[in-house]
Protein backbone atom coordinates (compact mmCIF):
# COMPACT_ATOMS: atom_id res chain seq x y z
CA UNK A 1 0.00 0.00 0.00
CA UNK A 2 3.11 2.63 1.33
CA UNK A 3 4.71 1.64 -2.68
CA UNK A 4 1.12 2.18 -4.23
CA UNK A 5 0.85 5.58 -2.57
CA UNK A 6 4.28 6.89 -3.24
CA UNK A 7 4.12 5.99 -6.73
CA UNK A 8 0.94 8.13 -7.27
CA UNK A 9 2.78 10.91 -5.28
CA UNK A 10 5.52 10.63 -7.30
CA UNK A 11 3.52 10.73 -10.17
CA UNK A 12 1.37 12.97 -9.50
CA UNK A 13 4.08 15.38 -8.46
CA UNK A 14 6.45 15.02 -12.32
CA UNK A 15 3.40 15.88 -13.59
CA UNK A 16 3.11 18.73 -11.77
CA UNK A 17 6.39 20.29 -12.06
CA UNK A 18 6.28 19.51 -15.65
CA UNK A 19 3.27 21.05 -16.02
CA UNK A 20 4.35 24.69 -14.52
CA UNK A 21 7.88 24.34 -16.09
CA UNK A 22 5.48 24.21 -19.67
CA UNK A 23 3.33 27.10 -19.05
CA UNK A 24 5.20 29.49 -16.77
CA UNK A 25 9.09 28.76 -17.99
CA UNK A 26 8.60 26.74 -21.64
CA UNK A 27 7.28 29.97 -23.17
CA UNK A 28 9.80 32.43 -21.99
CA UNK A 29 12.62 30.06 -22.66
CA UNK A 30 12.30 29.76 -26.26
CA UNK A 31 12.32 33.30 -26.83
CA UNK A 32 9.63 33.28 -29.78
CA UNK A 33 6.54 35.39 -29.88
CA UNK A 34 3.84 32.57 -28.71
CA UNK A 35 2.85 30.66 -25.57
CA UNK A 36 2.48 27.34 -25.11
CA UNK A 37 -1.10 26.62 -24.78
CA UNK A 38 -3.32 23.68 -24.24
CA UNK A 39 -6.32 22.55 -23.04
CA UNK A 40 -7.77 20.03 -20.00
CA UNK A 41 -8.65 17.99 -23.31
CA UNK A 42 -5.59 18.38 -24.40
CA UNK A 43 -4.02 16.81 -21.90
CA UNK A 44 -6.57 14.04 -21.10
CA UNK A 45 -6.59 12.65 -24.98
CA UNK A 46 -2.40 12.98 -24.61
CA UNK A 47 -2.20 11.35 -21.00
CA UNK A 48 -4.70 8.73 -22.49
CA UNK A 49 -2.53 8.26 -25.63
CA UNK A 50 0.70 7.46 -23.64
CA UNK A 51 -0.99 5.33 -20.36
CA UNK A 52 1.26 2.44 -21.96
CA UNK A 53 4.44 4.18 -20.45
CA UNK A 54 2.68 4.03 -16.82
CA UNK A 55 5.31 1.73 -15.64
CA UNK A 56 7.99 4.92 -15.63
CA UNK A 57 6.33 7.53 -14.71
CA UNK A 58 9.15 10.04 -16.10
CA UNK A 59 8.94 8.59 -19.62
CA UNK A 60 5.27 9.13 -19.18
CA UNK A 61 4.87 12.62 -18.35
CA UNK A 62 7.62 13.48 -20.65
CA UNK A 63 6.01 11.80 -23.41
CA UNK A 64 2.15 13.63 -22.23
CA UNK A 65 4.55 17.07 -22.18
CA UNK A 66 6.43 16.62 -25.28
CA UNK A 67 3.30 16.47 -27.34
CA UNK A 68 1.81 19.31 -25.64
CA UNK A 69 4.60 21.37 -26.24
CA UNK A 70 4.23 20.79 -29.44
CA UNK A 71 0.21 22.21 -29.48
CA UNK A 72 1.71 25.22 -31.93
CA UNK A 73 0.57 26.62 -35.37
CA UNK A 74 3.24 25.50 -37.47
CA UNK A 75 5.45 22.38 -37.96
CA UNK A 76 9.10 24.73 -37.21
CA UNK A 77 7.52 25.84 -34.24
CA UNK A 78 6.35 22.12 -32.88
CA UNK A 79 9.85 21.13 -33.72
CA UNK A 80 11.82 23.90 -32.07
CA UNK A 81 9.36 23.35 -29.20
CA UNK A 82 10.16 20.12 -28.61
CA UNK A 83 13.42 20.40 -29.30
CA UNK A 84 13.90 23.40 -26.31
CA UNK A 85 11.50 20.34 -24.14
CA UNK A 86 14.40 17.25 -24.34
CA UNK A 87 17.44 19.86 -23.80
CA UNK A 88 15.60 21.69 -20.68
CA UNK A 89 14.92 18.74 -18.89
CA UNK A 90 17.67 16.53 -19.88
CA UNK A 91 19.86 19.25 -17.43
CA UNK A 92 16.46 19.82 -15.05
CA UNK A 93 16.50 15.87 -14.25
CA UNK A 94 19.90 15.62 -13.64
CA UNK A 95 19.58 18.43 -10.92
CA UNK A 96 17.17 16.67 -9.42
CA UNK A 97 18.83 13.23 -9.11
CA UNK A 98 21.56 15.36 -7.92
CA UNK A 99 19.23 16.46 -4.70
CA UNK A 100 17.86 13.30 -4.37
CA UNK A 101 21.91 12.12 -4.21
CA UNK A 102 22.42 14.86 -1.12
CA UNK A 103 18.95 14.46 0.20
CA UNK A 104 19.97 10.82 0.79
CA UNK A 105 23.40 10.72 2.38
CA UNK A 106 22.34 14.21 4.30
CA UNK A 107 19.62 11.74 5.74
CA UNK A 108 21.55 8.55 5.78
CA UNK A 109 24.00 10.54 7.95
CA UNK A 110 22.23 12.07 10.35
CA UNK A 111 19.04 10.92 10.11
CA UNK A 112 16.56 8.21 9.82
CA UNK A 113 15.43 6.89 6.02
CA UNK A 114 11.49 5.95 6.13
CA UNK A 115 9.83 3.73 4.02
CA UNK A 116 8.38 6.48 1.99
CA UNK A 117 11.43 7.94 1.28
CA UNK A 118 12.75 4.62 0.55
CA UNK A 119 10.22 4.06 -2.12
CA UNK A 120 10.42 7.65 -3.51
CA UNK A 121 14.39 6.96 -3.95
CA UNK A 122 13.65 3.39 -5.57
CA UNK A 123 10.82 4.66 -7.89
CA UNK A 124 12.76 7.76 -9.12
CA UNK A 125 15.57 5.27 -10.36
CA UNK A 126 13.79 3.09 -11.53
CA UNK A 127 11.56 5.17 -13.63
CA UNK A 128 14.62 7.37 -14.75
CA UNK A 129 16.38 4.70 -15.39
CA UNK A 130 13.79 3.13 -18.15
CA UNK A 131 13.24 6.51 -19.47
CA UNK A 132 16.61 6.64 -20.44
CA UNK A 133 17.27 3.32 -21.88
CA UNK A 134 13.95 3.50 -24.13
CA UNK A 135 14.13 7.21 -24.96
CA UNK A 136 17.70 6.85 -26.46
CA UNK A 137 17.24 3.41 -27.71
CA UNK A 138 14.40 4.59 -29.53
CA UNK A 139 16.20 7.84 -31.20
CA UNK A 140 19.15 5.63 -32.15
CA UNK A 141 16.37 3.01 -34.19
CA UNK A 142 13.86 5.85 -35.31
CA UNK A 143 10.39 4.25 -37.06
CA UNK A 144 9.73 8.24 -38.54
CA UNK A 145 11.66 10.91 -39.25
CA UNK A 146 12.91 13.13 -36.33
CA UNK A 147 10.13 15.64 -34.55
CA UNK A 148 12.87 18.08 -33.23
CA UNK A 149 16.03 20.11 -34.17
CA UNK A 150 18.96 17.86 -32.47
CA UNK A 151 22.06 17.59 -34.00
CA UNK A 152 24.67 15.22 -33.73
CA UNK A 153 26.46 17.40 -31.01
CA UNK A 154 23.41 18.03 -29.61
CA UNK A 155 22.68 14.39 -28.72
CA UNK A 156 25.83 13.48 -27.80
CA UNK A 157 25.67 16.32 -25.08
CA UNK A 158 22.09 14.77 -24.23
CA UNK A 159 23.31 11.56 -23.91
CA UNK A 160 26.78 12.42 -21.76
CA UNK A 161 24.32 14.12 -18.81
CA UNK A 162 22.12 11.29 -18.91
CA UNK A 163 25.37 9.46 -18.75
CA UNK A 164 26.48 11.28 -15.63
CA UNK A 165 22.99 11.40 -14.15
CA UNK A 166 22.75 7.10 -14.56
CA UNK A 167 26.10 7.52 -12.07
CA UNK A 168 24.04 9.85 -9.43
CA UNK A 169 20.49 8.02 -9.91
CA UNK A 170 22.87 4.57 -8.66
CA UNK A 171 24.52 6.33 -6.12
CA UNK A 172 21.48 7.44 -4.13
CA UNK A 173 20.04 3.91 -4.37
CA UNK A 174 23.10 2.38 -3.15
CA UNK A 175 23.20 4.97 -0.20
CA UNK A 176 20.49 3.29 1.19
CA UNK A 177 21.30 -0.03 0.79
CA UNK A 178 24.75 0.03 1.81
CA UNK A 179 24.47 -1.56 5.36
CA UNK A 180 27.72 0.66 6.63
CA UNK A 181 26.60 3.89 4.63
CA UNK A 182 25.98 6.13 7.55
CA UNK A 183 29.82 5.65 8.66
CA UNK A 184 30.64 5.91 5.27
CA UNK A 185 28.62 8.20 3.18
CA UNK A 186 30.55 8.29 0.18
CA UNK A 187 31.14 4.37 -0.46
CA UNK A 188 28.23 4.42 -2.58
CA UNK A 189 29.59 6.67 -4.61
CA UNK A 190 32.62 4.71 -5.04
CA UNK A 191 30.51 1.69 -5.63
CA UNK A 192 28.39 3.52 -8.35
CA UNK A 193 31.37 4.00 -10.30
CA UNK A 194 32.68 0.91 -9.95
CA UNK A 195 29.33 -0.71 -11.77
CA UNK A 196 28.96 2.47 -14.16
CA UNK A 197 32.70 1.46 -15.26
CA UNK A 198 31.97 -1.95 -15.10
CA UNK A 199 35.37 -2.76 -13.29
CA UNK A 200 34.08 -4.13 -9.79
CA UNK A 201 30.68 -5.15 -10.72
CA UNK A 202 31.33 -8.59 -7.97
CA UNK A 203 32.39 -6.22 -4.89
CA UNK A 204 29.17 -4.18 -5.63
CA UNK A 205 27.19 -7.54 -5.67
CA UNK A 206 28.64 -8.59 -2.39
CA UNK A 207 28.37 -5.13 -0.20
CA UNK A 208 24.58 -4.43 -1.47
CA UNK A 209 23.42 -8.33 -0.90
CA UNK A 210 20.20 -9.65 -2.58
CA UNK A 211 19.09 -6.23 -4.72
CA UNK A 212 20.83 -7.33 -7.45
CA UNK A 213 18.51 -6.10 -9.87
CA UNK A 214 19.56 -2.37 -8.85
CA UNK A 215 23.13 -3.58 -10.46
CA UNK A 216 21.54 -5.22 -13.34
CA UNK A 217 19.81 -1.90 -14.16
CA UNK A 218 22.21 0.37 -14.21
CA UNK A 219 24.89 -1.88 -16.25
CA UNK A 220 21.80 -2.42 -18.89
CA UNK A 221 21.34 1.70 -19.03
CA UNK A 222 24.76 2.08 -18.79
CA UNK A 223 25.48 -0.55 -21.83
CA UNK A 224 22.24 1.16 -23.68
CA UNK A 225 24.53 4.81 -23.62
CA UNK A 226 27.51 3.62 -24.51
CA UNK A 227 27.11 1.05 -27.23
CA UNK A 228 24.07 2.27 -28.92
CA UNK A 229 23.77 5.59 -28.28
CA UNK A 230 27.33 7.82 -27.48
CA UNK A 231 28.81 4.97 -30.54
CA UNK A 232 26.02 5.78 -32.95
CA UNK A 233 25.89 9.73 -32.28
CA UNK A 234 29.01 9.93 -32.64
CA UNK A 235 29.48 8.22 -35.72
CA UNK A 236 26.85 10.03 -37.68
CA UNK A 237 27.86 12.56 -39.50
CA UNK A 238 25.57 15.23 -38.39
């Protein structure tokens, strides 16, 4: 019930944030003379269009947004919009897994970890985690052409903060798994680079114990960024 909750919470709440960051910020960003403007409709038929993506609730409400920030007049400005969408919160995400990263050892250290925020840590990597895999494996094996403005330097910047933020989303999981992590704050960190690098992948196994499938993760999204994506970006051309 405590995992059911926060995962409406935390879905409820990207959606919120998103949300405001579209209307109040989107707009004023992109430094063009319109608005981005939709309606409760609008968002309904868009949330309803993209429920399959429920099971991360980042790709979700990133999908719902990305189409509604492309409710313009013209098929330049839908691009552009979506294009100023992906680079905005590519950096706004990884500030945010960087909080989570000092929210966790600041608690770790001298406090108490609930459940809730237990399950808030373990959805947000989770979900982050699967947004990245699928959103990059996706633009690497396109079904239609592109629906934004990225460049080949543009994705390969995309794709190195993702990169780093895989590191930081691993680190604040392994924070609070690591039995000894209030004496030593900072081991996780260590240990997150040691799977990211994939050069002590068996030390990580036997310091975390039986969550495994937190390793598995981030060598998969890890693996997904640097053979598919940062290889094919940076072999294109353009």
């Amino acid at each position: 019930m405590c995992f059911g909750m926060m995962f409406l919470i935390y879905l409820c709440g990207i959606f919120v944030v998103k949300c405001i960051h579209l209307k109040c910020v989107h707009s004023k960003y992109i430094h063009l003379k319109w608005h981005v403007s939709f309606t409760l409709e609008d968002f309904l038929r868009s949330t309803w269009n993209n429920a399959n993506k429920l099971y991360s609730p980042d790709y979700l409400s990133a999908s719902v947004f990305k189409d509604l920030s492309a409710n313009q007049s013209t098929e330049f400005k839908n691009r552009y919009s979506k294009t100023v969408f992906v680079k905005c919160w590519n950096t706004i995400n990884l500030g945010i897994s960087i909080f989570f990263l000092l929210f966790a050892l600041v608690v770790v250290r001298y406090g108490e970890l609930t459940v809730s925020m237990f399950f808030l840590i373990y959805i947000r990597y989770f979900s982050r985690c699967f947004e990245i895999s699928i959103a990059f494996a996706k633009d690497i094996f396109p079904k239609k052409k592109p629906n934004t403005f990225l460049k080949k330097r543009d994705r390969v910047n995309l794709a190195g903060k993702s990169y780093i933020e895989l590191y930081v989303l691993a680190a604040t999981v392994y924070t609070v798994l690591i039995p000894d992590a209030k004496n030593n704050p900072f081991e996780a960190v260590v240990q997150s680079l040691n799977i990211g690098t994939l050069t002590n992948i068996s030390g990580a196994q036997s310091i975390i114990g039986n969550y495994n499938i937190v390793i598995f993760v981030q060598v998969f999204s890890t693996m997904t960024l640097i053979v598919l994506s940062l290889a094919a970006y940076l072999s294109r051309d353009k």
